[in-house]
C-alpha atoms as a PDB file:
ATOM      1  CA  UNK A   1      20.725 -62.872   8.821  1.00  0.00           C
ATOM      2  CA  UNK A   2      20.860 -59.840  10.778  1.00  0.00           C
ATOM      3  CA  UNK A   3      21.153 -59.056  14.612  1.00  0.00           C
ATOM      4  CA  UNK A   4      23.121 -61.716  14.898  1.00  0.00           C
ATOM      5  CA  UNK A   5      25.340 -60.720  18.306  1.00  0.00           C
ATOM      6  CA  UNK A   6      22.337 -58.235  19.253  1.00  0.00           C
ATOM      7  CA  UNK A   7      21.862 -57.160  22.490  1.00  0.00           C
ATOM      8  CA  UNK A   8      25.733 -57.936  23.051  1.00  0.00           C
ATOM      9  CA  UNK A   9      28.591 -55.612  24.268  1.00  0.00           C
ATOM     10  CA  UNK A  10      32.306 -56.525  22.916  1.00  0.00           C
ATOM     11  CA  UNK A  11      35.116 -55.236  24.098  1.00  0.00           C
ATOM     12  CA  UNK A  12      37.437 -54.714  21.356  1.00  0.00           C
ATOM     13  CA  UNK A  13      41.555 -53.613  21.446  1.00  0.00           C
ATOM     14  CA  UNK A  14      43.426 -51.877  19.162  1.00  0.00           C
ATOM     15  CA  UNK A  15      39.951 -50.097  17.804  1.00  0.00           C
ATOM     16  CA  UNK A  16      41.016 -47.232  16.118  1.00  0.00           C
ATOM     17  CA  UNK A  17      41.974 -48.091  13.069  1.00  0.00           C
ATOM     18  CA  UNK A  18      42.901 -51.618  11.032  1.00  0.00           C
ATOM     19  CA  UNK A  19      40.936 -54.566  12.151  1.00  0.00           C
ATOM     20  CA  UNK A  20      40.109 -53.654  15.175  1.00  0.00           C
ATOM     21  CA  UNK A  21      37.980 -50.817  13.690  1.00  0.00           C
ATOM     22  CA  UNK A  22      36.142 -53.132  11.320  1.00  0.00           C
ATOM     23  CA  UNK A  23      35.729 -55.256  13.602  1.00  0.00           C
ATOM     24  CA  UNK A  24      33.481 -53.144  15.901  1.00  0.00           C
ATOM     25  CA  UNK A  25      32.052 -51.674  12.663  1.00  0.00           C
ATOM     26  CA  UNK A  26      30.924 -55.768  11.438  1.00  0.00           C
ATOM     27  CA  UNK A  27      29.422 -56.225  15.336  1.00  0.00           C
ATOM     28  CA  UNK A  28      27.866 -52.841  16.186  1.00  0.00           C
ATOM     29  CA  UNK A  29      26.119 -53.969  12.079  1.00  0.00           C
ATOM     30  CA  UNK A  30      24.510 -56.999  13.839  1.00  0.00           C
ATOM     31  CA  UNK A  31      23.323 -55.389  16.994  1.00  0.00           C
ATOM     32  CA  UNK A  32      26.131 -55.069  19.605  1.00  0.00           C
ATOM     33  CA  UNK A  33      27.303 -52.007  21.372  1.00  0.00           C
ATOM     34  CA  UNK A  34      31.063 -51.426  21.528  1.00  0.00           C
ATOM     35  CA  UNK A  35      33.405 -50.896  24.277  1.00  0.00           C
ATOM     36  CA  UNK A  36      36.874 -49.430  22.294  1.00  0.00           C
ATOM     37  CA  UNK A  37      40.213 -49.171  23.245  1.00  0.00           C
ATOM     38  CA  UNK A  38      43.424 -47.936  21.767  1.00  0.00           C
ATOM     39  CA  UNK A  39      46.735 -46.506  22.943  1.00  0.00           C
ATOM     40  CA  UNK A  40      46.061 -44.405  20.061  1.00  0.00           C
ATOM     41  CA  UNK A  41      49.656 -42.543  19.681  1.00  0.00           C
ATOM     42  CA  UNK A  42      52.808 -43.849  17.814  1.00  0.00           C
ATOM     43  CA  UNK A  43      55.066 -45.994  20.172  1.00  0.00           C
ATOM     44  CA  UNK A  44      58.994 -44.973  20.099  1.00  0.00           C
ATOM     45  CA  UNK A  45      60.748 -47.464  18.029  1.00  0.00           C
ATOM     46  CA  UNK A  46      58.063 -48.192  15.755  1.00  0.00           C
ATOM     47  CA  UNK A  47      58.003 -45.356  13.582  1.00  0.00           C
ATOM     48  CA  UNK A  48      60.792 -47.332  11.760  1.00  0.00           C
ATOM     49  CA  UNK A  49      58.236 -49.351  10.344  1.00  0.00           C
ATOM     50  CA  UNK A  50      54.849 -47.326  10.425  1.00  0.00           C
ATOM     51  CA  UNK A  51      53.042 -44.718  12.515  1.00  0.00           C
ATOM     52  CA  UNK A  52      50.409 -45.896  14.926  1.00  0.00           C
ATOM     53  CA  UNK A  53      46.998 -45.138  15.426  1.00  0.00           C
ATOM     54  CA  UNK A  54      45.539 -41.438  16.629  1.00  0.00           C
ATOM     55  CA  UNK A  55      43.270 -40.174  18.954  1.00  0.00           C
ATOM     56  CA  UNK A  56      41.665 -38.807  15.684  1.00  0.00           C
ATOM     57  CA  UNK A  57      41.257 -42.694  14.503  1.00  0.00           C
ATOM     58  CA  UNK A  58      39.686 -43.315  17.569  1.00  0.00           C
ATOM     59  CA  UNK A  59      37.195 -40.924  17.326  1.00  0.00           C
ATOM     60  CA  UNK A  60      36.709 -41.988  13.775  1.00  0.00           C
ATOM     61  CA  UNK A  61      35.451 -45.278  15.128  1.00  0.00           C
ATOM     62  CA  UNK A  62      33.145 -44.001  17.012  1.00  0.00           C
ATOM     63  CA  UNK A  63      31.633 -41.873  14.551  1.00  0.00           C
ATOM     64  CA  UNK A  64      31.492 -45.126  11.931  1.00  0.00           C
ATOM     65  CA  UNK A  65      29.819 -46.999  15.137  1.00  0.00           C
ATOM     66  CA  UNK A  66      27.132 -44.523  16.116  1.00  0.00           C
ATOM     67  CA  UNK A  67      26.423 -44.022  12.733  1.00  0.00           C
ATOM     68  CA  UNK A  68      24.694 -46.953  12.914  1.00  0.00           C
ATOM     69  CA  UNK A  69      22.546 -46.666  15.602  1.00  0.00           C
ATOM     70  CA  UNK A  70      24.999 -48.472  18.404  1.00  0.00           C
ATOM     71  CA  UNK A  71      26.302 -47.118  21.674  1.00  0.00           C
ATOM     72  CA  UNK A  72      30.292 -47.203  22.104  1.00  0.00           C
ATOM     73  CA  UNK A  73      32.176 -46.180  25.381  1.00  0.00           C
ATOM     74  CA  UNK A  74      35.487 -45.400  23.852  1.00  0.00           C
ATOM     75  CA  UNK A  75      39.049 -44.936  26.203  1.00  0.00           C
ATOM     76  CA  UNK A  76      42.699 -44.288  25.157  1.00  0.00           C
ATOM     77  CA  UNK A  77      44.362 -46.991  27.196  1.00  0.00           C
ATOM     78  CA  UNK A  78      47.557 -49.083  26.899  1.00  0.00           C
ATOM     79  CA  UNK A  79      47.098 -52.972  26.651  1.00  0.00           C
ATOM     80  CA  UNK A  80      50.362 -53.020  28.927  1.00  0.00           C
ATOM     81  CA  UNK A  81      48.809 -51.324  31.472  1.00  0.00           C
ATOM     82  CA  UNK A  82      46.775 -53.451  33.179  1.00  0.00           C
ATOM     83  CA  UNK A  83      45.509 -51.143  35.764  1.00  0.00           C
ATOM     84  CA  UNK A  84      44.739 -48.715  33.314  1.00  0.00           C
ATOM     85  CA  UNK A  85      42.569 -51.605  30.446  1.00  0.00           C
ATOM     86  CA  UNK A  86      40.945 -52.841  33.409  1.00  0.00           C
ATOM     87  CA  UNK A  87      39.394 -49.125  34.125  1.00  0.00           C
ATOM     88  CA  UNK A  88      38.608 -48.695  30.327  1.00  0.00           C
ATOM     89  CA  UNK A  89      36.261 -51.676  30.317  1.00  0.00           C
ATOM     90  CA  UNK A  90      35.026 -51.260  34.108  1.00  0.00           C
ATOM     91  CA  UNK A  91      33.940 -48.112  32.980  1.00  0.00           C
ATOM     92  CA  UNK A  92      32.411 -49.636  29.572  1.00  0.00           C
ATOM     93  CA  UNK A  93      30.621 -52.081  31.623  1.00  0.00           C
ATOM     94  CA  UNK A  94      29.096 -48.961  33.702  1.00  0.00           C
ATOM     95  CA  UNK A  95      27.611 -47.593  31.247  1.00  0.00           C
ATOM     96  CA  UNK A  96      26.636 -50.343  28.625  1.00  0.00           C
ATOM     97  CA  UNK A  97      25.546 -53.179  31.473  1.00  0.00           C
ATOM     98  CA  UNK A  98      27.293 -56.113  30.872  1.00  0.00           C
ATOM     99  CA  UNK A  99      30.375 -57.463  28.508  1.00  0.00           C
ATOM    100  CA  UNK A 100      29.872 -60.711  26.524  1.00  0.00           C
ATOM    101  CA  UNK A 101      32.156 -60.602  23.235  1.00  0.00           C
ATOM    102  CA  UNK A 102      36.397 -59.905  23.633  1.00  0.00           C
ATOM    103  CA  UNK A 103      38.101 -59.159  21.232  1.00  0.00           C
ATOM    104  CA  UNK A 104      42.145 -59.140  21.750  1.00  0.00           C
ATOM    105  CA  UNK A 105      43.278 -57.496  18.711  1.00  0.00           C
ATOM    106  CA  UNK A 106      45.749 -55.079  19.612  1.00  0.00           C
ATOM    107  CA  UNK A 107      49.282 -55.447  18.167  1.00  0.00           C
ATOM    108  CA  UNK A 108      52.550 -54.570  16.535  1.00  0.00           C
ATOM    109  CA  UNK A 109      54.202 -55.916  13.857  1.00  0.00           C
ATOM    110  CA  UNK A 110      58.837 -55.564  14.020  1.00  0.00           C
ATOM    111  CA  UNK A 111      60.531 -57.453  11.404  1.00  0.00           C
ATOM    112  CA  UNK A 112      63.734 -57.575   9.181  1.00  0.00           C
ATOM    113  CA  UNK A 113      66.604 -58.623  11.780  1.00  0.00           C
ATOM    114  CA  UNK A 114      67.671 -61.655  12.049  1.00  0.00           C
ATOM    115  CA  UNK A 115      67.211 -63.300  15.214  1.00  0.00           C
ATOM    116  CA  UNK A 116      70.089 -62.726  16.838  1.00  0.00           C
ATOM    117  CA  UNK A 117      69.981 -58.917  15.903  1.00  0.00           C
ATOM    118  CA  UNK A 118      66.963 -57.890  17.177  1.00  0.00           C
ATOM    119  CA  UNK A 119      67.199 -55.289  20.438  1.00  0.00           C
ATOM    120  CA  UNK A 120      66.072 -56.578  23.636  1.00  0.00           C
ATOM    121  CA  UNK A 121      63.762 -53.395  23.662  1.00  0.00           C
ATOM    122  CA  UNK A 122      62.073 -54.394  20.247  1.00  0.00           C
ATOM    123  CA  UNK A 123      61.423 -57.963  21.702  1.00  0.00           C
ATOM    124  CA  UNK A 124      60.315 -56.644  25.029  1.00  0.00           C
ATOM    125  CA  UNK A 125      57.853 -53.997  23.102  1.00  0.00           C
ATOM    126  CA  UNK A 126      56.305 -56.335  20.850  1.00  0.00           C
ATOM    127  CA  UNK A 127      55.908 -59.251  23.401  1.00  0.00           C
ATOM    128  CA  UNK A 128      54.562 -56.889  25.783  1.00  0.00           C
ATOM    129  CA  UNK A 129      51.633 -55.707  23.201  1.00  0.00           C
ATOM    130  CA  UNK A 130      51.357 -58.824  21.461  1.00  0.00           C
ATOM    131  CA  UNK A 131      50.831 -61.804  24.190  1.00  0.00           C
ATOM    132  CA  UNK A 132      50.935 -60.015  27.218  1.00  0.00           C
ATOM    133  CA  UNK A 133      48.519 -57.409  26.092  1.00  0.00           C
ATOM    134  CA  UNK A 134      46.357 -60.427  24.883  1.00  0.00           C
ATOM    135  CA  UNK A 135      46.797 -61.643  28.396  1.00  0.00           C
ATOM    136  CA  UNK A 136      46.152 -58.289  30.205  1.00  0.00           C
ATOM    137  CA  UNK A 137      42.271 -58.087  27.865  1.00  0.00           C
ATOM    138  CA  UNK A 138      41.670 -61.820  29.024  1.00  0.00           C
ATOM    139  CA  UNK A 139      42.397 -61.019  32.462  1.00  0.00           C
ATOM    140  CA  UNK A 140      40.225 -57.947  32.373  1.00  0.00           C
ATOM    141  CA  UNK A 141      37.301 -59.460  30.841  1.00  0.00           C
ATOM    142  CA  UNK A 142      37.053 -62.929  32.825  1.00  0.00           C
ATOM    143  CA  UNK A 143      36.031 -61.532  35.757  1.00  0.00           C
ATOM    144  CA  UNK A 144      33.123 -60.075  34.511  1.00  0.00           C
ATOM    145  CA  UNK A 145      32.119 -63.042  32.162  1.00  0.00           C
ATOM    146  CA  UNK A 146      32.252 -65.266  34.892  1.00  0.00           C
ATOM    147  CA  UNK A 147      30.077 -63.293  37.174  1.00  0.00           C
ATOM    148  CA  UNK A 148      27.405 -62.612  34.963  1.00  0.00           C
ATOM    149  CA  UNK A 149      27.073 -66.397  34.759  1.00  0.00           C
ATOM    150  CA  UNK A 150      25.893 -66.096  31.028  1.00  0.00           C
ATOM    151  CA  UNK A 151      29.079 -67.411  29.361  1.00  0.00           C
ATOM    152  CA  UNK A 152      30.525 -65.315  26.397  1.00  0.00           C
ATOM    153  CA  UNK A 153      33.204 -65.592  23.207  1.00  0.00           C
ATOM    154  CA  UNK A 154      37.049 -64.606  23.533  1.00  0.00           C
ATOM    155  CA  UNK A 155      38.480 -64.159  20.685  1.00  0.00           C
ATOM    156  CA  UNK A 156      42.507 -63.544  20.388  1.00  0.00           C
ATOM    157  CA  UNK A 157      44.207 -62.051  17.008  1.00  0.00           C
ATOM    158  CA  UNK A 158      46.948 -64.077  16.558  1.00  0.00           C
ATOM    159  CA  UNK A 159      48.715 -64.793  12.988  1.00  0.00           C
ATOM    160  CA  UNK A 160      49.785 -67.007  10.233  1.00  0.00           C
ATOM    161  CA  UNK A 161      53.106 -66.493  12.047  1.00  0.00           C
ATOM    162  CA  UNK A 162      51.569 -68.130  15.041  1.00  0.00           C
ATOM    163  CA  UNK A 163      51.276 -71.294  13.291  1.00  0.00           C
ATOM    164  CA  UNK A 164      54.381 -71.450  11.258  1.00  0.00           C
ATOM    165  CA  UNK A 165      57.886 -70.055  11.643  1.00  0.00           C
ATOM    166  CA  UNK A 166      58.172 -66.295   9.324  1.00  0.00           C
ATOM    167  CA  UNK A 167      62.108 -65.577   9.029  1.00  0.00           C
ATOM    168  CA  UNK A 168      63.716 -62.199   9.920  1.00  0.00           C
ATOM    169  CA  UNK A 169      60.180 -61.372  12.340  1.00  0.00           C
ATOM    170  CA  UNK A 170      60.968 -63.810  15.781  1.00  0.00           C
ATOM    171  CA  UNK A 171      59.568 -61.290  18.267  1.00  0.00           C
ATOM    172  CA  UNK A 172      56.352 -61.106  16.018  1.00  0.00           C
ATOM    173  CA  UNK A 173      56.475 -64.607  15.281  1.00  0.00           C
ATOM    174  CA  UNK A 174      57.466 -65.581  19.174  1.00  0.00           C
ATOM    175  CA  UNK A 175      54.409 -63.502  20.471  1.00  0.00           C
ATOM    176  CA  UNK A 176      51.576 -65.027  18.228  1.00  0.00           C
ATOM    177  CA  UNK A 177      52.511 -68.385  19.036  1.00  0.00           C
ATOM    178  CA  UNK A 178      52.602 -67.586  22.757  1.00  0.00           C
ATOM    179  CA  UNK A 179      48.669 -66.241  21.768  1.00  0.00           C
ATOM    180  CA  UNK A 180      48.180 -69.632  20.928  1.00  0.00           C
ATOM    181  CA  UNK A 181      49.721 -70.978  23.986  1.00  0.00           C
ATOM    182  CA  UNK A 182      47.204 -68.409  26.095  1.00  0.00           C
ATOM    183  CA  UNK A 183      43.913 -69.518  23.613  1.00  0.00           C
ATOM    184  CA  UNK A 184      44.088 -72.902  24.490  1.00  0.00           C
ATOM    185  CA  UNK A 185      44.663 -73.222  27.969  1.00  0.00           C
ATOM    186  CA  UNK A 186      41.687 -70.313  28.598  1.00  0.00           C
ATOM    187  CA  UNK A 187      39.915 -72.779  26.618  1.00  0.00           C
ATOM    188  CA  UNK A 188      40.205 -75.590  29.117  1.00  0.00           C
ATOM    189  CA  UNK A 189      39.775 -73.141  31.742  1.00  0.00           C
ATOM    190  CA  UNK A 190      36.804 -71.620  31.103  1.00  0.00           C
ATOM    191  CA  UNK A 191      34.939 -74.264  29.430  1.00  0.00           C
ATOM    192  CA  UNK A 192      32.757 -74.805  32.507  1.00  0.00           C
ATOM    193  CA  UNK A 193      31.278 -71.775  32.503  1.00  0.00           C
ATOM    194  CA  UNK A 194      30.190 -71.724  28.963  1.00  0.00           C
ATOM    195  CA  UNK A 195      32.895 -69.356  27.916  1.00  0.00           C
ATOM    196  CA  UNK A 196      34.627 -70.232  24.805  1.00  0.00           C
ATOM    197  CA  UNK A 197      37.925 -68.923  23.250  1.00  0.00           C
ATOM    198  CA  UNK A 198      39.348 -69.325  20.086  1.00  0.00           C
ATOM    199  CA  UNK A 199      42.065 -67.427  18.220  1.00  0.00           C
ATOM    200  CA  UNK A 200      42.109 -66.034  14.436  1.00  0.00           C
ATOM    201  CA  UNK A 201      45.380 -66.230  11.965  1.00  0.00           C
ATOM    202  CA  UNK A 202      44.775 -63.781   9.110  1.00  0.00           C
ATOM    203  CA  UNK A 203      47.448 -63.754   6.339  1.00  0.00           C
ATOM    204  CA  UNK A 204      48.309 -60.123   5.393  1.00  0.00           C
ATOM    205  CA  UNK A 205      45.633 -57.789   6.083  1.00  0.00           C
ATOM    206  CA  UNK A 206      45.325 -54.652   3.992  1.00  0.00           C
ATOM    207  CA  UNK A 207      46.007 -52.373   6.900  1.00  0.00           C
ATOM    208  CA  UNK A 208      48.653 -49.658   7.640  1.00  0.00           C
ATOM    209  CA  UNK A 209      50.536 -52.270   9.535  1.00  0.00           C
ATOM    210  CA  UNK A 210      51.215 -53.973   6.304  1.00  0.00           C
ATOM    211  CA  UNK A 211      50.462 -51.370   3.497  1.00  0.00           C
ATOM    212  CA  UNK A 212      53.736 -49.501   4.165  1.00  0.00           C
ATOM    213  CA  UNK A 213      56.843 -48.920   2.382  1.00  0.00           C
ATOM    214  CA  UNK A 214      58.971 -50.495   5.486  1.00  0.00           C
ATOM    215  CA  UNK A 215      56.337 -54.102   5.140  1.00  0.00           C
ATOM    216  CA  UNK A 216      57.076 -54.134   1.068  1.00  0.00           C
ATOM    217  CA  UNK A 217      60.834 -53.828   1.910  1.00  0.00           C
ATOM    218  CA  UNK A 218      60.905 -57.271   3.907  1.00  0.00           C
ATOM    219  CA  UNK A 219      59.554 -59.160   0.938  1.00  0.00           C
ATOM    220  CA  UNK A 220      61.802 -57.312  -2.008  1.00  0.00           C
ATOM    221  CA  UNK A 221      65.123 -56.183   0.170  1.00  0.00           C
ATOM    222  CA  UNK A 222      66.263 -55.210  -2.801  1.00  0.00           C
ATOM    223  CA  UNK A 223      64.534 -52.321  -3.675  1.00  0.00           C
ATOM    224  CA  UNK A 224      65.293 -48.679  -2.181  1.00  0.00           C
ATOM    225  CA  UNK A 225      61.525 -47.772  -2.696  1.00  0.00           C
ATOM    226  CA  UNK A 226      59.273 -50.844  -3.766  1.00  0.00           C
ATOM    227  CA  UNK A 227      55.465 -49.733  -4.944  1.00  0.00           C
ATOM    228  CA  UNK A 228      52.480 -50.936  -3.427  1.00  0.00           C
ATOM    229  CA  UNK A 229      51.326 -52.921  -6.716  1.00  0.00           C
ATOM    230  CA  UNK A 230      55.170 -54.135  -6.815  1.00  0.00           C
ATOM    231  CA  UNK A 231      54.873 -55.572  -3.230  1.00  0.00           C
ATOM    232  CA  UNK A 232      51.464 -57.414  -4.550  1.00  0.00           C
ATOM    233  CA  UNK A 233      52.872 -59.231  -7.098  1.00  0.00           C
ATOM    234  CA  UNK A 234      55.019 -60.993  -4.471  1.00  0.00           C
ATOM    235  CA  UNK A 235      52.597 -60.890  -1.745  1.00  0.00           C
ATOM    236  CA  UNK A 236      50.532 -63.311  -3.906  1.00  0.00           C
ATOM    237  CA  UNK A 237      52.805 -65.660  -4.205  1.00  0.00           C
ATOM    238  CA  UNK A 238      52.809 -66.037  -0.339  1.00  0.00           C
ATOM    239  CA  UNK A 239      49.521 -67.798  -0.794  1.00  0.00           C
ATOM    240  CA  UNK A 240      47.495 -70.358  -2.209  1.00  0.00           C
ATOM    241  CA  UNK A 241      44.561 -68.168  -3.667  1.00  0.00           C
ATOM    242  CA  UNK A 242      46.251 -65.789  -5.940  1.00  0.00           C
ATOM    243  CA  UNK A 243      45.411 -62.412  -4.347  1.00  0.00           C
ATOM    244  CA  UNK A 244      48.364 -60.784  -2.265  1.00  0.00           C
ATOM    245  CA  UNK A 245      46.584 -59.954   0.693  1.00  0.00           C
ATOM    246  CA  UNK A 246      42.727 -59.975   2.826  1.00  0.00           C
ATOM    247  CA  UNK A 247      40.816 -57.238   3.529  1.00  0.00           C
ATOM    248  CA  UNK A 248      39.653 -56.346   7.490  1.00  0.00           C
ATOM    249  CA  UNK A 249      36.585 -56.982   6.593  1.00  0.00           C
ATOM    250  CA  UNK A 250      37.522 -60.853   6.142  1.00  0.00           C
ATOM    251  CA  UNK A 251      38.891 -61.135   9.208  1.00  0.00           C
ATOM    252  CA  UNK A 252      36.172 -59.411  10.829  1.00  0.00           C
ATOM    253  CA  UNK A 253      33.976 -61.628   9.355  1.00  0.00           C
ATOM    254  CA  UNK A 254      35.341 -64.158  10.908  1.00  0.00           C
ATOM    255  CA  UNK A 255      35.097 -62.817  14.509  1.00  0.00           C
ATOM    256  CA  UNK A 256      31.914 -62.178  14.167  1.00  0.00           C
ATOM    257  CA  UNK A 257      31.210 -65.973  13.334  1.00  0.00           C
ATOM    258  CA  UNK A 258      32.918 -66.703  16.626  1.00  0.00           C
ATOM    259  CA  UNK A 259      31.234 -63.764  18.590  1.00  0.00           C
ATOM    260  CA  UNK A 260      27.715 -65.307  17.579  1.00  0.00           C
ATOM    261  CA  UNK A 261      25.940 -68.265  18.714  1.00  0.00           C
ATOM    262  CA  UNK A 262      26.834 -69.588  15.329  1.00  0.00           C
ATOM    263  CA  UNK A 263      29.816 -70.847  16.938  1.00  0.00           C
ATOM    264  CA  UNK A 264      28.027 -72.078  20.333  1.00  0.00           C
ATOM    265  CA  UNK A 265      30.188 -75.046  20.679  1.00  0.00           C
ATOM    266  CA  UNK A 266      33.129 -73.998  19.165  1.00  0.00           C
ATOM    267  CA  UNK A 267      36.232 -73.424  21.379  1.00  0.00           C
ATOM    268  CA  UNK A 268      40.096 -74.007  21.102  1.00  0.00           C
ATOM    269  CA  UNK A 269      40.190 -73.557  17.329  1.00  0.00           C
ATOM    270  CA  UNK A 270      42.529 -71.579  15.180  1.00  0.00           C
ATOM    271  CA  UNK A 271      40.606 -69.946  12.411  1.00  0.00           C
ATOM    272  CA  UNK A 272      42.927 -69.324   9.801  1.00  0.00           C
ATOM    273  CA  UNK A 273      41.881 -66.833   7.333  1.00  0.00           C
ATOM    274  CA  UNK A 274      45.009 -67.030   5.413  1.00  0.00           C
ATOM    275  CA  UNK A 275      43.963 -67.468   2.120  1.00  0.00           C
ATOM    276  CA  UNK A 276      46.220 -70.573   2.104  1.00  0.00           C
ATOM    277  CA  UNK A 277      49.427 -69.103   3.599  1.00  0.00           C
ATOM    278  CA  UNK A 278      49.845 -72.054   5.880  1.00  0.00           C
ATOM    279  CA  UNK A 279      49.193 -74.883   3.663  1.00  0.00           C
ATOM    280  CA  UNK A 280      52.224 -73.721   0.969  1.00  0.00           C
END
């Protein structure tokens, strides 16, 4: 069935690359026009684990998105910066009319100390991106939902390690928890004006954040240089369905369902794409 957000903008975080690339790819292919953000540049401190995004991803995005016929108003913002998000999608909502779809999917993923090793500046950066970011896009965004009085779909990336505790990752695993915390009580909140929330919990995605040398490392400590088809043999055993990881596409897939009015009366849930992580 096609077209099935058309005529809808969504405002999407962390779009240059990853998910939150695919995911404006999956919406602008049923019919919505894009409003992308990304701090687009590596953050200090997190080149220990993998480089971020680029201003050349970005642009990629937009390419993949007006390839396909849809408009996209594209901005290099920070998600901690809530001045600066709030101009990115003003200025989006300029030019494109009108925002109905959110999609919170900019974050960071620190791991491998144990809880009572990890730097207050690692917690501090990846709560900062991971919930209040999440926050920051929700706070942006309600203001125009509500006004345009023709309720809407937020939709918050959180994590399988938002619904179960993930050893040697407690800032990650603190900070998609507290998205859970911030999806349900925007759900109460905005219920009355026809604005639903709900939050998504993909198991490993097959993204850079988790197809790195750094990621493999965390599941077999003891190798110096584990291989990518190495790290899937163990990967898979993380889950119920025997495949080591999803694809963006699943995930995106999934946001879509809860962008369209497929999902008109579903709020508060967490959609767990996990391929059975949680259950195990």
């Amino acid at each position: 069935m096609a077209g099935r957000v058309e005529g809808k903008v969504a405002f999407i975080t962390g779009a240059a690359r990853g998910q939150g690339r695919s995911h404006a790819v999956r919406l602008a292919q049923e019919g919505a026009d894009i409003i992308a953000v990304d701090i687009a540049e590596s953050l200090p401190g997190m080149d220990r684990y993998y480089h971020g995004a680029t201003e050349e991803d970005l642009a990629e995005t937009v390419r993949q998105v007006e390839a396909l016929d849809r408009r996209i108003v594209a901005s290099k913002a920070d998600v901690r910066d809530f001045d600066e998000l709030k101009a990115a999608l003003d200025e989006g909502v300029a030019q494109l009319g009108h925002v109905d779809i959110v999609s919170a999917n900019a974050g960071v993923f620190a791991f491998g100390d144990k809880t009572q090793d990890v730097s207050d500046e690692e917690w501090d950066l990846v709560n900062d991106i991971n919930s209040k970011g999440v926050w920051h896009t929700a706070k942006a965004a309600i203001p125009h939902l509500i006004e345009q009085g023709t309720g809407g779909s937020i939709i918050l990336t959180s994590s399988t390690a938002g619904l179960k505790g993930t050893p040697n990752v407690a800032a990650y695993t603190a900070s998609k928890h507290a998205v859970v915390g911030i999806m349900r009580t925007l759900a109460l909140e905005l219920a009355p004006y026809s604005i639903r929330v709900n939050s998504v919990h993909p198991t490993g995605v097959a993204t850079d954040m988790i197809l790195n040398e750094a990621t493999f490392r965390l599941f077999m400590p003891d190798r110096e240089h584990p291989t990518q088809e190495e790290a899937a043999e163990v990967f898979a055993t993380t889950n119920a369905l025997p495949i080591p990881w999803v694809e963006p596409i699943d995930i995106s897939n999934a946001v879509l369902f809860l962008a369209s009015d497929e999902s008109r009366y579903v709020t508060g849930l967490e959609l767990k794409v996990d391929a059975g992580y949680t259950i195990k």
